[in-house]
Protein backbone atom coordinates (compact mmCIF):
# COMPACT_ATOMS: atom_id res chain seq x y z
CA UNK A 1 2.87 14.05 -8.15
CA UNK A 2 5.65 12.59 -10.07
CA UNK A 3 4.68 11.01 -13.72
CA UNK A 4 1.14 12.86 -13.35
CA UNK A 5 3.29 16.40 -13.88
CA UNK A 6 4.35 15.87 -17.68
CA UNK A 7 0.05 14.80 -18.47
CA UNK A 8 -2.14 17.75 -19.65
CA UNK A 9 -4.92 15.60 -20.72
CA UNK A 10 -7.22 13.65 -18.39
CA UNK A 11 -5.76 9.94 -17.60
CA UNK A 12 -7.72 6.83 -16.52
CA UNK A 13 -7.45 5.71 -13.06
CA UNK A 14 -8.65 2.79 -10.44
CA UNK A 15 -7.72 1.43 -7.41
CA UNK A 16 -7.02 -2.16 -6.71
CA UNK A 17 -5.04 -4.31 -4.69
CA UNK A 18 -1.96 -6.21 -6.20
CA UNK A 19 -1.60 -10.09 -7.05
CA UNK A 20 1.75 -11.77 -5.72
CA UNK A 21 4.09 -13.49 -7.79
CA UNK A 22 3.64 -16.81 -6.75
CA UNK A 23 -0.05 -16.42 -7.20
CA UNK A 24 0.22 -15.16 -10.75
CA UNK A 25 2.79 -18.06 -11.69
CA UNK A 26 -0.08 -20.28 -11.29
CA UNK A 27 -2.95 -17.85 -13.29
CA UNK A 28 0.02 -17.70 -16.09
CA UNK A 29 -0.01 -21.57 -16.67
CA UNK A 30 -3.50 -21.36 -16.57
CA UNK A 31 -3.53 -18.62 -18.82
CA UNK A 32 -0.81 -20.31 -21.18
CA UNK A 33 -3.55 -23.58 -20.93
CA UNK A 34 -6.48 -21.82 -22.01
CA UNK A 35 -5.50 -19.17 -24.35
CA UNK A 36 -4.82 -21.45 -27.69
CA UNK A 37 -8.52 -23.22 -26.98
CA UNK A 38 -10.58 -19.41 -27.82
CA UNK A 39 -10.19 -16.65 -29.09
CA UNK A 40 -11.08 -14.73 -26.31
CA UNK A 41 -9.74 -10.96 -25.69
CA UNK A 42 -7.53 -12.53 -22.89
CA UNK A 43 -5.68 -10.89 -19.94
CA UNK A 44 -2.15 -9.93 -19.72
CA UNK A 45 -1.04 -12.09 -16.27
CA UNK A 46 1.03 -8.59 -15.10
CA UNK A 47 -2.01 -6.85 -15.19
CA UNK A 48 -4.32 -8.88 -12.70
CA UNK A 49 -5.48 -7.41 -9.99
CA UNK A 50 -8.23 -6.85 -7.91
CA UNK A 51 -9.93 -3.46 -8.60
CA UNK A 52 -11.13 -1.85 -5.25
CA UNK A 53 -12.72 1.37 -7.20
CA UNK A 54 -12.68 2.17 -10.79
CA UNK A 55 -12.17 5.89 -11.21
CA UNK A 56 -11.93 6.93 -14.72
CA UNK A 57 -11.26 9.96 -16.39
CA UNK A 58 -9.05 12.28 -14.16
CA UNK A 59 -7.11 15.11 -14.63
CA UNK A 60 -3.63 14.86 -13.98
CA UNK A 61 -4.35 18.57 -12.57
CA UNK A 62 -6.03 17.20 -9.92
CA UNK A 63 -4.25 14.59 -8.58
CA UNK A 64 -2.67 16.02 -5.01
CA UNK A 65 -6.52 16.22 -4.70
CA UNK A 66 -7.28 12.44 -5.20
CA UNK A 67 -4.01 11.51 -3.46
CA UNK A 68 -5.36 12.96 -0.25
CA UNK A 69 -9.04 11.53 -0.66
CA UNK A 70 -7.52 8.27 -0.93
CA UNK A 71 -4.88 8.52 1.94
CA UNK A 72 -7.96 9.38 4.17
CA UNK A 73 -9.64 6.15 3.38
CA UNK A 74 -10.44 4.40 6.94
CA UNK A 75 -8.04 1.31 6.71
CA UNK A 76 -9.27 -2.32 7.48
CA UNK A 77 -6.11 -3.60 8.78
CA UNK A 78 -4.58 -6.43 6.41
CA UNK A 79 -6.76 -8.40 4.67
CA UNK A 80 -6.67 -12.30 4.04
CA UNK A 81 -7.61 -13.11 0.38
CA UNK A 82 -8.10 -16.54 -1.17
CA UNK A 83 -7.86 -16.82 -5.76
CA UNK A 84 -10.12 -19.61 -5.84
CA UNK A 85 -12.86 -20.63 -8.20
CA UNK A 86 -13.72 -19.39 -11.66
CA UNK A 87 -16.75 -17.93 -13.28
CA UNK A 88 -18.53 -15.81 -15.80
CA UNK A 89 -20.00 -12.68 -16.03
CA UNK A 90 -23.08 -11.95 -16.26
CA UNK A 91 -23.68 -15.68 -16.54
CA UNK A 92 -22.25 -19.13 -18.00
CA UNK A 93 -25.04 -18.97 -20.57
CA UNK A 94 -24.10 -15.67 -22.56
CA UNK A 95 -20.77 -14.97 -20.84
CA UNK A 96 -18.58 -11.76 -21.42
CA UNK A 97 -15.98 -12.51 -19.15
CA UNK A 98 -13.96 -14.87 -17.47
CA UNK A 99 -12.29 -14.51 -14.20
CA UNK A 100 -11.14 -16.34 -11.16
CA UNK A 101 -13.17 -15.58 -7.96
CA UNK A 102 -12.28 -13.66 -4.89
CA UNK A 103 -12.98 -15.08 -1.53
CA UNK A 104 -12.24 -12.55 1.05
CA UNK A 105 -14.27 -11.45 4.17
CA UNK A 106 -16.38 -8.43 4.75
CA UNK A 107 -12.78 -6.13 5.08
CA UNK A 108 -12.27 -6.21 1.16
CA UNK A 109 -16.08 -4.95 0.33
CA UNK A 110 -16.31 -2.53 3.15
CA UNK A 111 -12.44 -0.91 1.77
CA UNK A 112 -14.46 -0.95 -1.68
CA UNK A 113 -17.06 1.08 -0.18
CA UNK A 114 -14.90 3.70 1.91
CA UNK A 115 -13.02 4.43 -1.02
CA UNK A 116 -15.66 4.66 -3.28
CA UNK A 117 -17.90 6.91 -0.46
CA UNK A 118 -14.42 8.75 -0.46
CA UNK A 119 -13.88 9.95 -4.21
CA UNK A 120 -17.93 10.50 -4.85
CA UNK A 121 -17.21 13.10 -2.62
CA UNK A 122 -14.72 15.38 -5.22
CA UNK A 123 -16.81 14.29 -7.90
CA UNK A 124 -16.06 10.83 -9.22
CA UNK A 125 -19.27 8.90 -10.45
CA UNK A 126 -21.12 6.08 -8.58
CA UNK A 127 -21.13 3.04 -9.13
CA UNK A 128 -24.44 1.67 -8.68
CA UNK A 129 -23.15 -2.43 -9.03
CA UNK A 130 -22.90 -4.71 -6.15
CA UNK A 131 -19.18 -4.91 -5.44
CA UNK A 132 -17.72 -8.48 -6.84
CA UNK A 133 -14.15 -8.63 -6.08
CA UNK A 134 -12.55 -10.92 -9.22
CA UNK A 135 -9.62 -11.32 -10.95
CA UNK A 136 -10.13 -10.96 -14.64
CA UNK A 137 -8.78 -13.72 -16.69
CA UNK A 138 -10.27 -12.73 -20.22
CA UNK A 139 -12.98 -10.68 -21.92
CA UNK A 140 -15.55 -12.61 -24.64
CA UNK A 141 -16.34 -10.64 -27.45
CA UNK A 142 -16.64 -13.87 -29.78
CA UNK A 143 -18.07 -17.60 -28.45
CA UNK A 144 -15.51 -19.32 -30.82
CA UNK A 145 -13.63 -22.11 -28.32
CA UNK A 146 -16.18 -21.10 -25.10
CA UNK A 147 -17.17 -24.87 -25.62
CA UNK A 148 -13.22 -25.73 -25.09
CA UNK A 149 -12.84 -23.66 -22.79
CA UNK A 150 -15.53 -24.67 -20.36
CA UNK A 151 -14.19 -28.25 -20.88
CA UNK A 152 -10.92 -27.99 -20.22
CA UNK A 153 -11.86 -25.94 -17.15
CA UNK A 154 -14.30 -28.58 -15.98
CA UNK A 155 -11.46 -30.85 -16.27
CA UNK A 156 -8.68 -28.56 -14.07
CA UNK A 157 -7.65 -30.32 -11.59
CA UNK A 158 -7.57 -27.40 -8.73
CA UNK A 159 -9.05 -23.98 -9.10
CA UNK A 160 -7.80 -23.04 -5.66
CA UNK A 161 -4.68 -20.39 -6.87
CA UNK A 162 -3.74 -19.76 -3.90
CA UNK A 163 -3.84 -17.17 -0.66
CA UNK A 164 -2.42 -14.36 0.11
CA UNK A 165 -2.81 -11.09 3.03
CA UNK A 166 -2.83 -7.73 1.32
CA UNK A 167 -1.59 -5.54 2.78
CA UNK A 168 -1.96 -2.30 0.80
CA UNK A 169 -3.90 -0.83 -2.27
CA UNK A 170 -2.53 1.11 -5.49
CA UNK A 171 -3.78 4.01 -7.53
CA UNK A 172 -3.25 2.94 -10.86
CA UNK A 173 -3.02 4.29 -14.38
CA UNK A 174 -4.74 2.67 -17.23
CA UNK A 175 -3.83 2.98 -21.19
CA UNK A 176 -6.21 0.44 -21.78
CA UNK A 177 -3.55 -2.23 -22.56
CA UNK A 178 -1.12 -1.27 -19.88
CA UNK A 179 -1.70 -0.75 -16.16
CA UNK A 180 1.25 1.29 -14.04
CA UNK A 181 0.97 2.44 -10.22
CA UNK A 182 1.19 4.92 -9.23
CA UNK A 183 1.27 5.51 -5.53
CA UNK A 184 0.88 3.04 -2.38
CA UNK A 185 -1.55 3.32 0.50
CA UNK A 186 -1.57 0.89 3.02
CA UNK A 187 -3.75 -0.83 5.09
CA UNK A 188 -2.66 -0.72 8.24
């Protein structure tokens, strides 16, 4: 159980799939590029990642509990994952956020799924959204620059970020601005 022990309140968990260095060298300088053109809530680089299931609220009580659930997820084998595109969500007419796009075959949705299928079972909510695997570059709570923004990225010469194979997923812990793991499960 480890850092969960010393917690008597609930904490905030997901699980996701970690970003390798080299990749998040290159979202950095994009990052660094982009973030004097808006002022857009925008994402530390050390805390991309791709989230596999959010969890939420959980209490550190019950964590041995989750542990197992999530050791118990089928496994996929490693899976091949390209960073390449960007986009906005909902849309690029009244965006909220900015990310760089996932390309990964059916492995990465279908671990989404078994781990979500998994933890509805000891009582973590549903999530009734299509599963859109993203990296999340910033949030838009305020338009100011979006116009910059969209030019500059019009303008990038590459949004291919590179590729990578995971190879395992993390529970992680979320204070909101900080994201730690937790514990390892892997793929294989």
């Amino acid at each position: 159980m480890g850092r969960l022990e010393t917690y008597h309140s609930p904490v905030r968990l997901f699980t996701a799939i970690d970003i390798p260095e080299d990749i998040l060298a290159t979202l950095t300088d994009l990052l660094r590029q982009l973030k004097p053109l808006a002022r857009f809530k925008w994402s530390p680089p050390e805390n991309l990642h791709i989230t596999t299931k959010f969890i939420g609220e959980w209490a550190a009580s019950d964590y041995t509990q989750l542990a197992k659930v999530l050791e118990a997820v089928p496994r996929p084998g490693p899976i091949d994952i390209a960073v390449q595109g960007i986009g906005w969500f909902p849309n690029p007419h009244h965006p909220r956020a900015f990310f760089a796009a996932i390309q990964a075959p059916k492995e990465l949705a279908d671990l989404a799924a078994a781990t979500a299928e998994s933890v509805e079972a000891i009582g973590v909510e549903k999530d009734e959204r299509r599963y859109t695997p993203h990296l999340t570059l910033a949030r838009i709570r305020e338009t100011d620059g979006l116009a910059d923004v969209r030019k500059a990225v019009a303008n990038l010469p590459s949004t291919n970020f590179g590729r990578f194979t995971a190879r395992s997923f993390w529970l992680y812990e979320s204070d909101r601005s900080k994201y730690t793991k937790l514990e390892e499960f892997p793929l294989l």
